[in-house]
Protein backbone atom coordinates (compact mmCIF):
# COMPACT_ATOMS: atom_id res chain seq x y z
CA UNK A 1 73.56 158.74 66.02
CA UNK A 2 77.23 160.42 65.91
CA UNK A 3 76.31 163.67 63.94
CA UNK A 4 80.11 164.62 64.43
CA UNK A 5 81.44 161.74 63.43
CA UNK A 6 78.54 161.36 60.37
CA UNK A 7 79.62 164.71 59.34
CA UNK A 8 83.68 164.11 59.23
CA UNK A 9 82.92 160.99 57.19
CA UNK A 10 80.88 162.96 54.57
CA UNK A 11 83.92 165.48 54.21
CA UNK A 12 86.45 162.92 53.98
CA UNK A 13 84.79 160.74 51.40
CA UNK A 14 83.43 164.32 49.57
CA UNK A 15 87.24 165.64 49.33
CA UNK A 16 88.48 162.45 48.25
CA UNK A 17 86.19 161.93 45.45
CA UNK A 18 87.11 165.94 44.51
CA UNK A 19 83.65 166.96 45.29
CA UNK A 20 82.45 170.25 46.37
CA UNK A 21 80.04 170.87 48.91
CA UNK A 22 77.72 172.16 46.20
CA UNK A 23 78.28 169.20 43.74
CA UNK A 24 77.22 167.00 46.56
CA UNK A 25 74.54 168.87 47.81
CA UNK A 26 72.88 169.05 43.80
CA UNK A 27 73.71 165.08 43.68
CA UNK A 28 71.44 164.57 46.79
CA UNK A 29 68.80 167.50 46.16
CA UNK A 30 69.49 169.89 48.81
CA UNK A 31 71.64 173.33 49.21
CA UNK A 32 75.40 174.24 49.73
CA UNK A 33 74.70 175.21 53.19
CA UNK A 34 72.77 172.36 54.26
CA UNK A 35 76.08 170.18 53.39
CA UNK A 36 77.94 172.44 55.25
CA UNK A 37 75.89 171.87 58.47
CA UNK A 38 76.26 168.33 58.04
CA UNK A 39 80.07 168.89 57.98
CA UNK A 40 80.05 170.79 61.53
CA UNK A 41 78.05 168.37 63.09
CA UNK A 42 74.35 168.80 61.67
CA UNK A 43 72.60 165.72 60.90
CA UNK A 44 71.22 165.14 57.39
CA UNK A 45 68.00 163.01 57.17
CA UNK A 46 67.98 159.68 57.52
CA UNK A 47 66.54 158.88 54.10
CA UNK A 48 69.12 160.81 52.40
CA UNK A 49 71.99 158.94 53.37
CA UNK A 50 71.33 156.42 51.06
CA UNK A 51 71.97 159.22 48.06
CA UNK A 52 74.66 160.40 50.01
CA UNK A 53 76.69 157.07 50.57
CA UNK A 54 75.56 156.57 46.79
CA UNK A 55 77.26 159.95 45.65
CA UNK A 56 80.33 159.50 47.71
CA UNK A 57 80.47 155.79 46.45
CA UNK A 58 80.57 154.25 50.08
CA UNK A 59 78.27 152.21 51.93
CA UNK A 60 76.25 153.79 54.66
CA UNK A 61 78.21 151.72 57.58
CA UNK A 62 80.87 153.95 56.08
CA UNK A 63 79.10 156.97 56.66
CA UNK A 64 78.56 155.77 60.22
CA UNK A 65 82.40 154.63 60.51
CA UNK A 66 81.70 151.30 60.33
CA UNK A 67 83.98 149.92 57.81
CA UNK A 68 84.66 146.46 58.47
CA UNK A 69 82.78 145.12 55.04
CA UNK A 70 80.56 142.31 56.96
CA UNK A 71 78.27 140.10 55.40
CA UNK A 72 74.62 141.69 55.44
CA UNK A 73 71.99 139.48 55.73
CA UNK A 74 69.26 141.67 56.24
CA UNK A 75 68.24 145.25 55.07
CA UNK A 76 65.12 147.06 56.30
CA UNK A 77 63.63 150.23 54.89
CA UNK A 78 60.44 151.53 56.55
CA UNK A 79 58.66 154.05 54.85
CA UNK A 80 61.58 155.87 52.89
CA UNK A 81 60.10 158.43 50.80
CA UNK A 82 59.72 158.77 47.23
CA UNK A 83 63.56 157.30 45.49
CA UNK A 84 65.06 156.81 48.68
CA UNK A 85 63.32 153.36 48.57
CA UNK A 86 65.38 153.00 45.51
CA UNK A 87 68.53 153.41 46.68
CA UNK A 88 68.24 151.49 49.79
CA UNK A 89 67.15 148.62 47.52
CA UNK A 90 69.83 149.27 45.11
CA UNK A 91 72.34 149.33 47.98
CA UNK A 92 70.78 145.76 49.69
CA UNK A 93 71.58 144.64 46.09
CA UNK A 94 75.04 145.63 45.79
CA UNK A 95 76.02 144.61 49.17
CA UNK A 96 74.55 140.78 47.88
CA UNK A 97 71.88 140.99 51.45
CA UNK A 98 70.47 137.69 51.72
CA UNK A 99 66.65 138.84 52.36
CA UNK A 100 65.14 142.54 51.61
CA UNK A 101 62.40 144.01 53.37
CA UNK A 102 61.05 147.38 52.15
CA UNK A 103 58.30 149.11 53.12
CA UNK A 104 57.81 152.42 50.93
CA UNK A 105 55.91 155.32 51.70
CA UNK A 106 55.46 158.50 49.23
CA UNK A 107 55.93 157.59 45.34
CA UNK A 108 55.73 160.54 43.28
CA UNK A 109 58.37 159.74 40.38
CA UNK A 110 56.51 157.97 38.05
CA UNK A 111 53.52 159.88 38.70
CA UNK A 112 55.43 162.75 37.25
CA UNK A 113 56.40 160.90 33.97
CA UNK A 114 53.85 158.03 33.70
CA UNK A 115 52.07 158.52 29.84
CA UNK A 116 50.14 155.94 28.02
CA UNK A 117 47.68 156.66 25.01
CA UNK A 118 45.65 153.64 26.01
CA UNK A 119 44.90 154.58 29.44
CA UNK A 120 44.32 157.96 28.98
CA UNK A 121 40.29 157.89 29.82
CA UNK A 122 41.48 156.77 32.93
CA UNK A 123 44.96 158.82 33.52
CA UNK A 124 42.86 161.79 33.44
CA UNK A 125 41.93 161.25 37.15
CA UNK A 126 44.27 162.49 39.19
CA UNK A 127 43.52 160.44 42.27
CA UNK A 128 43.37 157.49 40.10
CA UNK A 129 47.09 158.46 37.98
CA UNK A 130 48.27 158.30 41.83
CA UNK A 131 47.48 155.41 42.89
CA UNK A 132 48.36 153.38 39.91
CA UNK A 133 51.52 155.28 39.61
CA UNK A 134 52.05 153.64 43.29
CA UNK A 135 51.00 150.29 42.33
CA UNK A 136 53.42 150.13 39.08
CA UNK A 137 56.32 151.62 41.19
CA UNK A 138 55.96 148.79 43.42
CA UNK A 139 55.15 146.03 40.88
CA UNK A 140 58.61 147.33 38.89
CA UNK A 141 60.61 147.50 42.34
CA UNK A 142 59.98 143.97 42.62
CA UNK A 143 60.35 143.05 39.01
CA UNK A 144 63.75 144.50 39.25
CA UNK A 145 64.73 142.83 42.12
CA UNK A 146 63.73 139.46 40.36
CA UNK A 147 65.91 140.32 37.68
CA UNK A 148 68.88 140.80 40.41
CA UNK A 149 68.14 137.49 41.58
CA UNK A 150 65.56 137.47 44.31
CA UNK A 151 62.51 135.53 44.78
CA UNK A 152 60.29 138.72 45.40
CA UNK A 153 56.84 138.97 46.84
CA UNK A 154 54.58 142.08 47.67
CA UNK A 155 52.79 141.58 51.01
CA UNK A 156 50.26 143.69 53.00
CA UNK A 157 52.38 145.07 55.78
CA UNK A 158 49.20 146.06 57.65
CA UNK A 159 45.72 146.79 57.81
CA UNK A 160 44.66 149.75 55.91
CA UNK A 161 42.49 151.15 59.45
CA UNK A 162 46.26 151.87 60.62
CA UNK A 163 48.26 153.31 57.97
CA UNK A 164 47.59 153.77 53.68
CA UNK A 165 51.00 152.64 53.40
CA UNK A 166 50.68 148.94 53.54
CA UNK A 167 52.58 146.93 51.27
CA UNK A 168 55.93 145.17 51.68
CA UNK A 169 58.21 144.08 49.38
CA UNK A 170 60.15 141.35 50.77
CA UNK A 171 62.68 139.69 48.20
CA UNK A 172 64.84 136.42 49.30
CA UNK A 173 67.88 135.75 47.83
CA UNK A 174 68.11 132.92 44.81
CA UNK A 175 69.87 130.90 42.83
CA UNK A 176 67.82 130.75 40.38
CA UNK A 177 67.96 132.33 36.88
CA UNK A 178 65.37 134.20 35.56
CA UNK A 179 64.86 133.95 31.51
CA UNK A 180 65.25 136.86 29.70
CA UNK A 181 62.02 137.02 28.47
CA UNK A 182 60.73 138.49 32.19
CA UNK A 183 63.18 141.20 31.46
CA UNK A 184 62.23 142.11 28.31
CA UNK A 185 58.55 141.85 29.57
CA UNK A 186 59.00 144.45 32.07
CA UNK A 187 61.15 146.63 29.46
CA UNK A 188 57.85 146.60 27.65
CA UNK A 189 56.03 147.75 30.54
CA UNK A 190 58.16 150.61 31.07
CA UNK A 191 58.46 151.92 27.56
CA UNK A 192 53.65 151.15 27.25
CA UNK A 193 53.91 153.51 30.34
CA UNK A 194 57.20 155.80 29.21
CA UNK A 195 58.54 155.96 32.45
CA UNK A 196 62.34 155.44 33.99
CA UNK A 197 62.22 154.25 37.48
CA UNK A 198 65.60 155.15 39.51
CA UNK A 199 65.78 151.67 40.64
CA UNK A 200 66.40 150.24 36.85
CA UNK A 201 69.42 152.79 36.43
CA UNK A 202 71.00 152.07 39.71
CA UNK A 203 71.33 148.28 39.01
């Protein structure tokens, strides 16, 4: 990986949308100086360039200096943490990839906001909150993709004796319409469990 040449695309795409280092740095959850490394050469981590090519409104070829605007027909993220699943998947969208592979790893967002009356007996265990708040991220991520025109499934990636982190979502591009009704059933979802996954608001 160029780190120099990573860290001269960041400033020219940061100065040309007017940003600061600070504004970017708040935008992708990390300090003014930690943008500033990445601008002399430091690398940022891998799973925040997909915030960072979001912010700056580029792709992440960009970020690399690839600019040619190819076709993608695949994208693979393996074990991006937390909403940086989300914006890889939101990017495979937008660039119209032809099959999406994701494999996500930590999930804490809708953890933090999941609330439902009706489940509260059993939301009361944190352990348990956890792991459904997992499970629904998941189920939504795919969902969403359906809704954006995929033919989504969720897969085990591998045995659980290896790694916790197991499933797959793998989502083929389709033709195919999906009635509205599967959208509005999944609005429902969200607003029995009040929660606002990233991935619905970057679509």
């Amino acid at each position: 990986m160029d780190t120099k040449l990573i860290g001269e695309q960041i400033t020219r795409y940061r100065k040309g949308r007017n940003l600061t280092q600070e504004e970017l740095g708040k935008a992708v959850g990390v300090s003014t100086q930690a943008v500033s490394r990445w601008e002399n050469g430091g690398a940022p981590d891998v799973a925040l360039l997909p915030a960072i090519a979001d912010k700056l409104g580029v792709t992440i070829d960009a970020l690399f200096g690839r600019e040619g605007g190819e076709k993608v027909d695949m994208v693979v993220s393996l074990h991006a943490c937390d909403k940086a699943t989300d914006y890889a998947l939101a990017k495979a969208v937008k660039w119209g990839a032809s099959v999406i592979m994701a494999v996500p790893c930590c999930q804490h967002e809708l953890n933090r906001q999941m609330r439902c009356e009706e489940l509260g007996p059993v939301l009361k265990y944190g352990l348990i909150k956890e792991r459904m708040a997992a499970l629904v991220t998941d189920a939504l991520r795919a969902g969403l993709l359906e809704q954006s025109g995929y033919d989504t499934q969720i897969l085990e990636f591998i045995d659980m004796e290896h790694t916790p982190k197991n499933l797959m979502i793998r989502a083929v591009r389709s033709k195919r319409m999906r009635p509205v009704t599967e959208k509005n059933s999944l609005d429902r979802v969200m607003e029995l469990l009040q929660v606002d996954p990233t991935l619905k608001n970057l679509l």
